[in-house]
Protein backbone atom coordinates (compact mmCIF):
# COMPACT_ATOMS: atom_id res chain seq x y z
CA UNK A 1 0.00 0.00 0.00
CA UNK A 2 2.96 2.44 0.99
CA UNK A 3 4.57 1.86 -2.22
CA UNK A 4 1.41 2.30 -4.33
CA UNK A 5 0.98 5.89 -2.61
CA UNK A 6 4.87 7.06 -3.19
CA UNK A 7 4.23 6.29 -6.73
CA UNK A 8 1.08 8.17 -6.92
CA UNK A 9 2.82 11.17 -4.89
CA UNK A 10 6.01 10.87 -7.36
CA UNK A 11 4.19 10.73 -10.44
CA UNK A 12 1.93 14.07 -9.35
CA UNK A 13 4.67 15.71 -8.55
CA UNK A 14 6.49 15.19 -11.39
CA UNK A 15 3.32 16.27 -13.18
CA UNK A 16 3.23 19.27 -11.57
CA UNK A 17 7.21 20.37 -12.56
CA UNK A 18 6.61 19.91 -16.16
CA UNK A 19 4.33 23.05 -16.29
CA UNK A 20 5.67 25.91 -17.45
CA UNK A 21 6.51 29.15 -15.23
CA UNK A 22 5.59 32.18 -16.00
CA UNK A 23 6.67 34.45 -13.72
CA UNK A 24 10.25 35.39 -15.29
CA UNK A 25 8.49 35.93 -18.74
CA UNK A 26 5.72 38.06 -17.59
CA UNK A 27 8.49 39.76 -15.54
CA UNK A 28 10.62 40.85 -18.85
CA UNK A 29 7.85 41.28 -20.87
CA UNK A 30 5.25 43.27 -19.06
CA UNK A 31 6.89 47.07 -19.50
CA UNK A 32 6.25 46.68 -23.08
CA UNK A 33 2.66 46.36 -22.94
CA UNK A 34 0.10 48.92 -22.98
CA UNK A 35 -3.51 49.59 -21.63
CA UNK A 36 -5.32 51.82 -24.77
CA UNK A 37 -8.43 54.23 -24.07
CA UNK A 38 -10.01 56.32 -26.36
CA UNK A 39 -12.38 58.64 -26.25
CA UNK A 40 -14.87 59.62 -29.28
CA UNK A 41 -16.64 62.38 -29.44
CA UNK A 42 -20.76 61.88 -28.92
CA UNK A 43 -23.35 61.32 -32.00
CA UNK A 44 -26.69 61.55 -32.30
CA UNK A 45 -27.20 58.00 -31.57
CA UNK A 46 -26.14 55.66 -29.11
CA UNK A 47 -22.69 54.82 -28.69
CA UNK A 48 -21.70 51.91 -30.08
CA UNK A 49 -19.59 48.94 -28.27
CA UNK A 50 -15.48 48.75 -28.83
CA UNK A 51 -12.93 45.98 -27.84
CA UNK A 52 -14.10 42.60 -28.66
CA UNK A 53 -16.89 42.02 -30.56
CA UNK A 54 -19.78 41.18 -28.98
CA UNK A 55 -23.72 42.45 -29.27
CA UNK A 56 -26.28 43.87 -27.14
CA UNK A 57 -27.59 41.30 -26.17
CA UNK A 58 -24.31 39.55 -25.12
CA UNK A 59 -23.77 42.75 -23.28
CA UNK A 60 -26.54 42.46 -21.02
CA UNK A 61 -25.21 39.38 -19.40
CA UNK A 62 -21.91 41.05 -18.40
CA UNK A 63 -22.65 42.48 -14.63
CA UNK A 64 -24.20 46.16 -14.45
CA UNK A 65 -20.72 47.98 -14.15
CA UNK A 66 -19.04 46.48 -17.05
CA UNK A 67 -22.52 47.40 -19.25
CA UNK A 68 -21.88 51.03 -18.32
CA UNK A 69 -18.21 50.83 -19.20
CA UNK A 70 -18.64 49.64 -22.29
CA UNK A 71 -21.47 51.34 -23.44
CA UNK A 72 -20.17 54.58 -22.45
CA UNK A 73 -23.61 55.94 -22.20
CA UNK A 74 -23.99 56.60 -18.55
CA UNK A 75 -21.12 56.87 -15.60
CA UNK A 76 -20.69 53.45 -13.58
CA UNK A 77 -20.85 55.41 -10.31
CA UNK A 78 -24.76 56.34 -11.14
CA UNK A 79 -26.60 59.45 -13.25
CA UNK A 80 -27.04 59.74 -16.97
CA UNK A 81 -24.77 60.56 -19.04
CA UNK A 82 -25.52 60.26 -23.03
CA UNK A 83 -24.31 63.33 -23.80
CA UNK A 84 -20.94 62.12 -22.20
CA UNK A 85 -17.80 61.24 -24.84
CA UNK A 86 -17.96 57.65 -25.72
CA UNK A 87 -14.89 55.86 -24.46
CA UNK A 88 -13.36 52.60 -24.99
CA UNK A 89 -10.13 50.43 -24.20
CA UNK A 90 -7.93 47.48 -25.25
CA UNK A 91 -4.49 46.73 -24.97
CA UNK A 92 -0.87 47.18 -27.28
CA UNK A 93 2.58 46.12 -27.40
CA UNK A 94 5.49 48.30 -28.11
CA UNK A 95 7.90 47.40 -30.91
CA UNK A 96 10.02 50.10 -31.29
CA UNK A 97 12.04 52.26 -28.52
CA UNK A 98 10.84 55.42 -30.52
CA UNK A 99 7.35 54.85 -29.93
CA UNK A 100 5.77 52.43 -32.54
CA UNK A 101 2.51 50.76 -30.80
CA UNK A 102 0.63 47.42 -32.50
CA UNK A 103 -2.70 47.25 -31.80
CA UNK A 104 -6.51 46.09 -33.42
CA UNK A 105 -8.29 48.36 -35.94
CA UNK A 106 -11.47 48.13 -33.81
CA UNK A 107 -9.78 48.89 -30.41
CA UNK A 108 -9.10 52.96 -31.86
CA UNK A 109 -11.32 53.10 -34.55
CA UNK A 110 -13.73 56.75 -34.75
CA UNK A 111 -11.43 57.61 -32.18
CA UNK A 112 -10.92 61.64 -31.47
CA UNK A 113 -8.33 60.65 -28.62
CA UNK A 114 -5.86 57.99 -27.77
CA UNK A 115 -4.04 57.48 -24.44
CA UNK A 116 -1.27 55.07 -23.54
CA UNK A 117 -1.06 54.08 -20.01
CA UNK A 118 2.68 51.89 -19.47
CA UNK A 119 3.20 49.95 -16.83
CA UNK A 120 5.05 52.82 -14.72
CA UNK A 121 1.88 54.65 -14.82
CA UNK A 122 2.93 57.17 -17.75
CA UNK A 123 -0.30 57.95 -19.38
CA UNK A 124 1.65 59.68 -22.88
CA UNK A 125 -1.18 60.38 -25.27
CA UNK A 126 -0.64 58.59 -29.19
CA UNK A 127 -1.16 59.66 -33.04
CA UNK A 128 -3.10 56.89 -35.13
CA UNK A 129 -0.28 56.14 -38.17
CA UNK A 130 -2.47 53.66 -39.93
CA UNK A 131 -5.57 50.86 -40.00
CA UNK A 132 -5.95 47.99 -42.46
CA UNK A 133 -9.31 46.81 -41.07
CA UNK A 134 -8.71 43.81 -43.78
CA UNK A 135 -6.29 42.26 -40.99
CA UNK A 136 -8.03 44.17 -38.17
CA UNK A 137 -4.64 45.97 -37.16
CA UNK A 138 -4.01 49.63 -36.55
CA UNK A 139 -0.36 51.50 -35.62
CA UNK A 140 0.44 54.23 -33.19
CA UNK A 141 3.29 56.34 -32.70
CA UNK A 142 3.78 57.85 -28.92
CA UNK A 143 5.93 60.98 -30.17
CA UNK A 144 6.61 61.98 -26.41
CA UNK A 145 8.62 58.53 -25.45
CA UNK A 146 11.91 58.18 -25.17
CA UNK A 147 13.50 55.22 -25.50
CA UNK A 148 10.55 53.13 -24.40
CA UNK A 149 10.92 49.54 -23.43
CA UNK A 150 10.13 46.96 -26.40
CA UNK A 151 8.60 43.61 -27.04
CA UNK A 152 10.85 40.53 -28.19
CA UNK A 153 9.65 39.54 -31.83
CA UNK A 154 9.26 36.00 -32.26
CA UNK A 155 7.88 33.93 -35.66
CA UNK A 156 5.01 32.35 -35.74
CA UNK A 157 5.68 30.46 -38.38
CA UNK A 158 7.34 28.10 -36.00
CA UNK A 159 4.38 27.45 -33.84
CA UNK A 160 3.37 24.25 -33.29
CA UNK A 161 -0.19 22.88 -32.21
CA UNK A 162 -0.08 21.88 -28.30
CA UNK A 163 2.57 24.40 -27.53
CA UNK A 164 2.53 26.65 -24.73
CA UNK A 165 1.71 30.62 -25.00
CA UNK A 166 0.44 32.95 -22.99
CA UNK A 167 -1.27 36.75 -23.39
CA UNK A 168 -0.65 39.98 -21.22
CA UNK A 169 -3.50 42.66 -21.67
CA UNK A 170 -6.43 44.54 -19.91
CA UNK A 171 -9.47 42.55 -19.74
CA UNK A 172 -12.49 44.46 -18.32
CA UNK A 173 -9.89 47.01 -17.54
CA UNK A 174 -8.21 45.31 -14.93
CA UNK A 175 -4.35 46.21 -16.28
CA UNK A 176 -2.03 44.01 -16.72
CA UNK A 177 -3.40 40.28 -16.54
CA UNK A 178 -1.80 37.04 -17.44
CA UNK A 179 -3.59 34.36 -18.63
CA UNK A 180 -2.54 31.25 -20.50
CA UNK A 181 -3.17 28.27 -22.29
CA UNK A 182 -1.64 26.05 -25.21
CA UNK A 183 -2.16 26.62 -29.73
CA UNK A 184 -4.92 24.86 -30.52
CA UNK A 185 -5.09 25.10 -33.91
CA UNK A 186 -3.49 26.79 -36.62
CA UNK A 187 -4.05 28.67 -40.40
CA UNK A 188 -7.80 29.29 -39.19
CA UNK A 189 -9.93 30.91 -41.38
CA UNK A 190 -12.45 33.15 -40.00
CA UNK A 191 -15.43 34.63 -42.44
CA UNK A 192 -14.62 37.93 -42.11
CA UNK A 193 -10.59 38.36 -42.58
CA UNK A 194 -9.83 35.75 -45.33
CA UNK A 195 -6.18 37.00 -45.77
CA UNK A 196 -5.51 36.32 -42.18
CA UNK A 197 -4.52 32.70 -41.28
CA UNK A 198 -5.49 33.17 -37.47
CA UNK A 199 -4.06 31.16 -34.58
CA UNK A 200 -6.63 29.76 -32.69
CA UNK A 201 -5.72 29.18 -28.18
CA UNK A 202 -7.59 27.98 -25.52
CA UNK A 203 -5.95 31.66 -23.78
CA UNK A 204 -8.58 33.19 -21.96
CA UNK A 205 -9.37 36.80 -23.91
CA UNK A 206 -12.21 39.02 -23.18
CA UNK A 207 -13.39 42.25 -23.83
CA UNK A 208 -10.08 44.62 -22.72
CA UNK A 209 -7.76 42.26 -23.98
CA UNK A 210 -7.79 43.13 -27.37
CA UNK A 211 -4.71 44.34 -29.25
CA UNK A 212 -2.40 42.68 -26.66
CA UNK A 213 0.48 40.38 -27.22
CA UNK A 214 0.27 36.51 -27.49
CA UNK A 215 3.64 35.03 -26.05
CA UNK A 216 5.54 31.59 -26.05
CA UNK A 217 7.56 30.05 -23.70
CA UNK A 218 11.39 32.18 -25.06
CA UNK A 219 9.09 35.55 -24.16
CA UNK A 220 8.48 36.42 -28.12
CA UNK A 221 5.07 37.58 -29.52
CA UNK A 222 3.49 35.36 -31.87
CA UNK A 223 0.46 37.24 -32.40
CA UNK A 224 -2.06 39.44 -31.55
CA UNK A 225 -4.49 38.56 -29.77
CA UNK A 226 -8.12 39.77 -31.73
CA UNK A 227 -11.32 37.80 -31.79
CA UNK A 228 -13.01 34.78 -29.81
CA UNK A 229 -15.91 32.81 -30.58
CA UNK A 230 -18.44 33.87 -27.72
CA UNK A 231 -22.47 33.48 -26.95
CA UNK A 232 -22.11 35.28 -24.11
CA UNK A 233 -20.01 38.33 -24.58
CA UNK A 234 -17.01 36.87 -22.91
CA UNK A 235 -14.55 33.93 -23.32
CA UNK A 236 -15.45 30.37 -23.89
CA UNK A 237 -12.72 28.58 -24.66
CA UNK A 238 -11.53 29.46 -27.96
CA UNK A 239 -9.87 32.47 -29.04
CA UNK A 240 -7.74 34.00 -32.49
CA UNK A 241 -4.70 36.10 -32.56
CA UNK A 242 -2.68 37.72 -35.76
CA UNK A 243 0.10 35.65 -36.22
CA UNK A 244 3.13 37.95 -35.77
CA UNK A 245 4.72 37.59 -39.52
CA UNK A 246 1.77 38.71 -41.06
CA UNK A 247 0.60 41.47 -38.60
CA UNK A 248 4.58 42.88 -39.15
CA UNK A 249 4.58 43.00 -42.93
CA UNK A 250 1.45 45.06 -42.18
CA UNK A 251 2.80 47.22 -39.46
CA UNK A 252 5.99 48.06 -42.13
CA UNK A 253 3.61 49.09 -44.77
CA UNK A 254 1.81 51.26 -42.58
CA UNK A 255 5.19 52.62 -40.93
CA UNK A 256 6.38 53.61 -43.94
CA UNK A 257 3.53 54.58 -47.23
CA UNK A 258 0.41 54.09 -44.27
CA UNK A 259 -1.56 51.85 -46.80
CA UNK A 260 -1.14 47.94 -46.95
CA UNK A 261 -1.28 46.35 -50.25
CA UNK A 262 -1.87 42.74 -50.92
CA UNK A 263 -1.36 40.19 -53.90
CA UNK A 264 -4.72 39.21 -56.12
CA UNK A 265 -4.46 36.31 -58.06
CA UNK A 266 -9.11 37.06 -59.09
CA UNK A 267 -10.95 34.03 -58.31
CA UNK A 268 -13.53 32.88 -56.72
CA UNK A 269 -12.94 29.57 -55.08
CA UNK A 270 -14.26 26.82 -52.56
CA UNK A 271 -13.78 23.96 -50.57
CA UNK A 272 -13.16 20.50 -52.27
CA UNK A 273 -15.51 18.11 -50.35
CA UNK A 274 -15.41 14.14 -50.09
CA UNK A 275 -17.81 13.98 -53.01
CA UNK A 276 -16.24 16.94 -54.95
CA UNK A 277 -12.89 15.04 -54.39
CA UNK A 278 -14.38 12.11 -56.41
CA UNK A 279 -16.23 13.70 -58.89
CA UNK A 280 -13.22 15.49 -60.17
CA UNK A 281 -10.78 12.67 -60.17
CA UNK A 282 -9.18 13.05 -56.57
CA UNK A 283 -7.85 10.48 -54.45
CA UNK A 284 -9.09 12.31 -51.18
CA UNK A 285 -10.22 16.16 -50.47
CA UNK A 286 -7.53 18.49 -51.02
CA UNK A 287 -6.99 22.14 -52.73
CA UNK A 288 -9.17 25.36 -53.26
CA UNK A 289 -11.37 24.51 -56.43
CA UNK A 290 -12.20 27.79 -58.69
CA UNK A 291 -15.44 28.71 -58.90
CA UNK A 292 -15.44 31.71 -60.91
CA UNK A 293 -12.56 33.49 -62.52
CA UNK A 294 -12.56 37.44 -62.35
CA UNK A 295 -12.53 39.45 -65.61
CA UNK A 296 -9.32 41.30 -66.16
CA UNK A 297 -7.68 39.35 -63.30
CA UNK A 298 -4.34 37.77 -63.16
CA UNK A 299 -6.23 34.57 -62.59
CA UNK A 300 -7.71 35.74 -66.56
CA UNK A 301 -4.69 36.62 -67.97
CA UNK A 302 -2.49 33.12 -66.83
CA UNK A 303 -5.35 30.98 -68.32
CA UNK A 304 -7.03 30.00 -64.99
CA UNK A 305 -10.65 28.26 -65.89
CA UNK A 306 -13.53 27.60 -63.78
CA UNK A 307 -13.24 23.92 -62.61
CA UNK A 308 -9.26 23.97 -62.20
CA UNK A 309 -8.23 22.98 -58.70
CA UNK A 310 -5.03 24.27 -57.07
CA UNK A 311 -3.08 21.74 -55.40
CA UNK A 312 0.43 24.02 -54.86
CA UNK A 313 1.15 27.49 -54.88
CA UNK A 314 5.05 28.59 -55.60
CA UNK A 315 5.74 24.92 -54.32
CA UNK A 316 3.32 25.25 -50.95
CA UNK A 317 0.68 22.35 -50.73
CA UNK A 318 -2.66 23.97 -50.36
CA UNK A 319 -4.46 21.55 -48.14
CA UNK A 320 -7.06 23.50 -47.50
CA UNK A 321 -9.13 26.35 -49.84
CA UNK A 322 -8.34 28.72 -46.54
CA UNK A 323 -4.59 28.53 -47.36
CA UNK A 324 -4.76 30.10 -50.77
CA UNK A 325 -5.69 33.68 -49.78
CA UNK A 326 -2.92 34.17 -47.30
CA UNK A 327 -0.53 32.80 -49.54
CA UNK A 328 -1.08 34.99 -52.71
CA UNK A 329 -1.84 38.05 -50.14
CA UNK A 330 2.27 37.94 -48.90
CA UNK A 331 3.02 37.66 -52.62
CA UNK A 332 4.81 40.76 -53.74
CA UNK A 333 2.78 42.87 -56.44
CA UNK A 334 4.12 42.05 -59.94
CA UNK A 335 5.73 38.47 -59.04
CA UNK A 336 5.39 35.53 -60.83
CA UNK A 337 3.97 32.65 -58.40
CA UNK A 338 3.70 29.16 -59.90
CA UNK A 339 0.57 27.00 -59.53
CA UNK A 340 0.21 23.58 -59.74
CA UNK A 341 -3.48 23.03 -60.92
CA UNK A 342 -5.69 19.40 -61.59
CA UNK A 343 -7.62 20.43 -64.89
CA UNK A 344 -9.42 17.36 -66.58
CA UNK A 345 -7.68 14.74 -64.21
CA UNK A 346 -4.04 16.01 -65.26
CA UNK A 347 -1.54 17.84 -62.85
CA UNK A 348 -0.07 20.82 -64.84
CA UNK A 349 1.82 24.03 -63.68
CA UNK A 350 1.13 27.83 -64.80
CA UNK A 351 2.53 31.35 -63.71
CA UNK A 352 0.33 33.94 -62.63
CA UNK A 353 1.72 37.25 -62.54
CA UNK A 354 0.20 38.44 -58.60
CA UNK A 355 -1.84 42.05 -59.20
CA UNK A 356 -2.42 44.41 -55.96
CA UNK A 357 -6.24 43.54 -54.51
CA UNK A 358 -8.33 46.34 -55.27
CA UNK A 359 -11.01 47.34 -52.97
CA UNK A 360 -14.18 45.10 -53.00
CA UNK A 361 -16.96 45.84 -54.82
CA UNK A 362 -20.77 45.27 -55.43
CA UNK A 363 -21.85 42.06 -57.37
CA UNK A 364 -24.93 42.66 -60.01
CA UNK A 365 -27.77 40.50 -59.20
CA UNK A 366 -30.23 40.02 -62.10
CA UNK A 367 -33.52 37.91 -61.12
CA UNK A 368 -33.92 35.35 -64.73
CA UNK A 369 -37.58 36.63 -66.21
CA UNK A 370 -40.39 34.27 -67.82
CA UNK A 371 -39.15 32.27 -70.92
CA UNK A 372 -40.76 29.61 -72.60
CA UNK A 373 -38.78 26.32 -73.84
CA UNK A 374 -38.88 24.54 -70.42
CA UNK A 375 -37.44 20.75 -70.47
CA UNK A 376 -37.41 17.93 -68.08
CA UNK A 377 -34.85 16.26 -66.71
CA UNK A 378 -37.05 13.18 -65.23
CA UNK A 379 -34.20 11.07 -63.34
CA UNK A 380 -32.75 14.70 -61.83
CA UNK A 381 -36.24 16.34 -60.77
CA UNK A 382 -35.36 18.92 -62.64
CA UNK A 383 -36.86 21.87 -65.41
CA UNK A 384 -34.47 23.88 -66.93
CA UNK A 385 -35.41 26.97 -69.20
CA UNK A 386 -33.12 29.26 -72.18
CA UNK A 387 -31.05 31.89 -70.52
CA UNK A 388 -32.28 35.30 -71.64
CA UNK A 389 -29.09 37.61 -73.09
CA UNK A 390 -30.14 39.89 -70.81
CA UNK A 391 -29.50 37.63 -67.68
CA UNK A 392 -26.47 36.09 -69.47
CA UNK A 393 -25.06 39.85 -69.80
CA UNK A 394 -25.57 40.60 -66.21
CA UNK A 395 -24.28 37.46 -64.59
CA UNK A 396 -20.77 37.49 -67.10
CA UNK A 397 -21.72 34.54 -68.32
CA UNK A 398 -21.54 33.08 -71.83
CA UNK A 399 -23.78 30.43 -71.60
CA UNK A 400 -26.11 28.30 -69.65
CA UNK A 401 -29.87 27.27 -68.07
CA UNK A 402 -31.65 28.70 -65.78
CA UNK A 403 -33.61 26.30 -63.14
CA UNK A 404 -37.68 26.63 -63.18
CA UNK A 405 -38.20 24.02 -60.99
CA UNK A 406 -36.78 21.24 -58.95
CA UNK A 407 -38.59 17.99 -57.75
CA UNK A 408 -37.27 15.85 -55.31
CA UNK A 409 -34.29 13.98 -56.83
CA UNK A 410 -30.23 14.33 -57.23
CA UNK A 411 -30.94 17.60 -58.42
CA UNK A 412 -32.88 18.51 -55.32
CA UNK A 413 -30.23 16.23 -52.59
CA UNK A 414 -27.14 18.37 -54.41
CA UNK A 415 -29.01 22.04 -52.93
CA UNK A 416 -29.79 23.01 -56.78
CA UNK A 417 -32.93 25.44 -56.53
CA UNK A 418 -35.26 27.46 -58.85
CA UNK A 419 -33.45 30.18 -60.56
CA UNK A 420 -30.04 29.02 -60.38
CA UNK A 421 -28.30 28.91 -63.47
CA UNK A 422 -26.18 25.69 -64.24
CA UNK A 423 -23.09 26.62 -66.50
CA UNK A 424 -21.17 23.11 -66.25
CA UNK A 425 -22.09 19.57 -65.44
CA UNK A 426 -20.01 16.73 -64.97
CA UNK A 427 -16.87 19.27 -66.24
CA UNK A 428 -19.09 19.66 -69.45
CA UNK A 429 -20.06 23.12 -70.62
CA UNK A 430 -23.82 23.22 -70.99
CA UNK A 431 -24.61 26.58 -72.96
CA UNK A 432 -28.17 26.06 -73.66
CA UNK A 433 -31.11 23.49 -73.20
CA UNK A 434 -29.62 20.78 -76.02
CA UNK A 435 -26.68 20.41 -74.79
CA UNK A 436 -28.10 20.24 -71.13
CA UNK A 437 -30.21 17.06 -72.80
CA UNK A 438 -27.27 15.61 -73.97
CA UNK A 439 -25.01 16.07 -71.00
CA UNK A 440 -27.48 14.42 -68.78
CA UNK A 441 -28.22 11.28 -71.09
CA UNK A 442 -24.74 10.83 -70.74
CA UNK A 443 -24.41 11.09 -66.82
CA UNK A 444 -22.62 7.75 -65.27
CA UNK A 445 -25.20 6.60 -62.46
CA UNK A 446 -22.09 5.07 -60.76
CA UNK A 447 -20.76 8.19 -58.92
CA UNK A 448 -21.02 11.62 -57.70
CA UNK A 449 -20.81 14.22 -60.12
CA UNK A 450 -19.97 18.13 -60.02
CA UNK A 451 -22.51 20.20 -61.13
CA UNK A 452 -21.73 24.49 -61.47
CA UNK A 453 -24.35 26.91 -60.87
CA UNK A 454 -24.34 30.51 -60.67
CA UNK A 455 -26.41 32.49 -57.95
CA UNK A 456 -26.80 35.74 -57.09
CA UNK A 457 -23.45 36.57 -59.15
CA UNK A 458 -21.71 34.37 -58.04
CA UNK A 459 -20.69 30.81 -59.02
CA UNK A 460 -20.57 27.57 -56.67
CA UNK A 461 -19.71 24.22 -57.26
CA UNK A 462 -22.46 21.23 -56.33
CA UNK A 463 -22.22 17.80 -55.86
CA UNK A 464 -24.88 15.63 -57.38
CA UNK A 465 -25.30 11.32 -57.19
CA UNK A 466 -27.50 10.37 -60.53
């Protein structure tokens, strides 16, 4: 029995040295990191929430004094106050001794005033140098500083899943807090910020914390801490920061021309599913599959089609349809980056000379009018009609049917509806209601095939099982 509880006491113990400490890192690394208030003048409507995202109705399950805070409508310590400045806060890291400051887009953005409180209680007020709300990352300068203490910069392009980090911010506004936890993922794509590949921790990060530094275990940043998934306003488990390579490239281009700009290859592309995998030819689901290809877009001029899937880019596997933006985004503007592409079952390799991303704009939608000419597709459930010019003109298209109706069927299974328009089935063009007939009568009824519609502008790959 004795024996049995010294090995139970050993093996807890020795458990309990393998966790990291802390207190050394936070130690060396906490004069370089900043609490961030703002203040913003007051609208005509109600002031609006800052720091981490959240709603109002998230808000209301925070406790009454952290409503007030954040609101900024009405002081904590009682009395109304909506004609009061709104003010917010987050946290920052400092990367330069002459007073650069990293920080989120949406922790200083409207504002009319920014403060930086250091850990020595200097509160030195800060000038906004740039935003790129694309990565959600802004830059200060504290002109007043002299040589300030600075942050350690690490890469995260050597983090590893299961590894150790930890954050230093302001959560709530209580200055200064350490929390930690391990990488949990990497290369996440969130559906707001494609060109960020976000690391995703189990680091605690609420409201407060946003902007601060995400450390590892030799006291480098690795990120920024930014977003978490929440229903209820504050943390639950899963959070995304900035990894540190991209958020510098973005801090240098603000630094020095205060713009960012970003490669464009101009497509349209999505995820390559089990039953995409096997319709076009794949051994297993892997690559970003092209949906659409832009007019007047790189993409355009290299030869990219609709249906190609990208397996490499400049000699990167892209695993995932997520990896593709980041990777042409980093590509210098007028470089040549080499893609290895499946196009009718064959592996082949094409240069793409990278264009800068312009800013986004609106897609035409066209709603397909009456037409006469309907046909049947029995074994599909489905009637297809002629596509007017008109619609074919407004969608970019050259060619195609548009979808009257769909019974239950393949057609109905794959999540084709009524006024799609289907461009390509089975990787064969189908430009009007013939050659829809024909394509179908020639459908194998042994596996899944890929079916490409256009909706609402814009074009989507289907999977349908004849």
């Amino acid at each position: 029995m004795l024996s049995v509880m010294m090995t139970v006491f050993w093996s807890e113990g020795a458990s309990a040295r393998s966790l990291p400490d802390f207190t050394e890192l936070v130690e060396e690394n906490s004069s370089a990191v900043v609490n961030i208030s703002t203040t913003t003048a007051p609208t005509g409507g109600g002031a609006g929430i800052q720091g981490l995202p959240f709603n109002e109705r998230q808000l209301e399950q925070l406790p009454e004094f952290f409503q007030d805070f954040f609101r900024g409508q009405q002081s904590p310590f009682g009395g109304p106050g909506n004609a009061q400045p709104r003010r917010s806060m987050g946290s920052g890291f400092i990367v330069s001794s002459d007073g650069y400051v990293l920080t989120n887009n949406h922790v200083v953005e409207g504002a009319d005033e920014i403060i930086v409180r250091l850990n020595d209680r200097r509160e030195l007020p800060a000038r906004l140098v740039g935003t790129d709300p694309r990565s959600d990352m802004a830059v200060l300068k504290i002109d007043d500083g002299d040589d300030l203490p600075v942050v350690k910069i690490g890469r995260s392009r050597d983090l590893k899943v299961g590894e150790w980090v930890f954050a230093i911010g302001s959560p709530f506004g209580f200055d200064y807090t350490v929390t930690a936890g391990i990488v949990s993922a990497l290369g996440r794509s969130l559906p707001s910020e494609n060109y960020v590949p976000f690391i995703q921790t189990d680091v605690a990060i609420n409201p407060g914390n946003s902007g601060g530094p995400l450390f590892n275990l030799d006291g480098d940043v690795v990120g920024i801490n930014s977003q978490i998934y929440t229903r209820s306003g504050g943390f639950m488990g899963v959070s995304f920061a900035i990894p540190i390579d991209d958020a510098m490239s973005v801090f240098r281009q603000l630094r020095d021309k205060g713009t960012v700009s970003r490669g464009w290859l101009g497509v349209l592309i999505q995820e390559v599913n089990r039953d995409l995998a096997e319709s076009f030819g794949l051994k297993r689901p892997r690559g970003a599959l092209v949906a659409e290809v832009m007019e007047g877009s790189p993409a355009e001029a290299a030869g990219l089609q609709s249906g190609d899937i990208v397996l490499e880019y400049d000699g990167e596997d892209v695993q995932l349809s997520s990896d593709l933006p980041p990777m042409v985004g980093r590509t210098p503007i007028g470089e040549t980056a080499r893609l290895t592409i499946l196009r009718g079952g064959e592996e082949m390799t094409i240069g793409v000379e990278i264009g800068q991303l312009p800013e986004q704009g609106g897609v035409q939608q066209s709603a397909p009018s009456s037409n006469n000419g309907g046909t049947s597709a029995a074994p599909l459930g489905l009637t297809v009609k002629s596509l007017p010019a008109e619609l074919a003109e407004s969608l970019g298209v050259e060619g195609g049917v548009v979808v009257a109706d769909v019974a239950r069927g393949p057609a109905l299974d794959a999540g084709i509806r009524p006024r799609d328009v289907i461009t390509e089935i089975n990787r064969e063009k189908v430009a009007s209601v013939d050659d829809f007939r024909d394509v179908v009568a020639s459908l194998p009824d042994d596996r899944a095939v890929s079916v490409r519609v256009v909706r609402q502008g814009r074009a989507i790959y289907l999977v349908m099982k004849p």
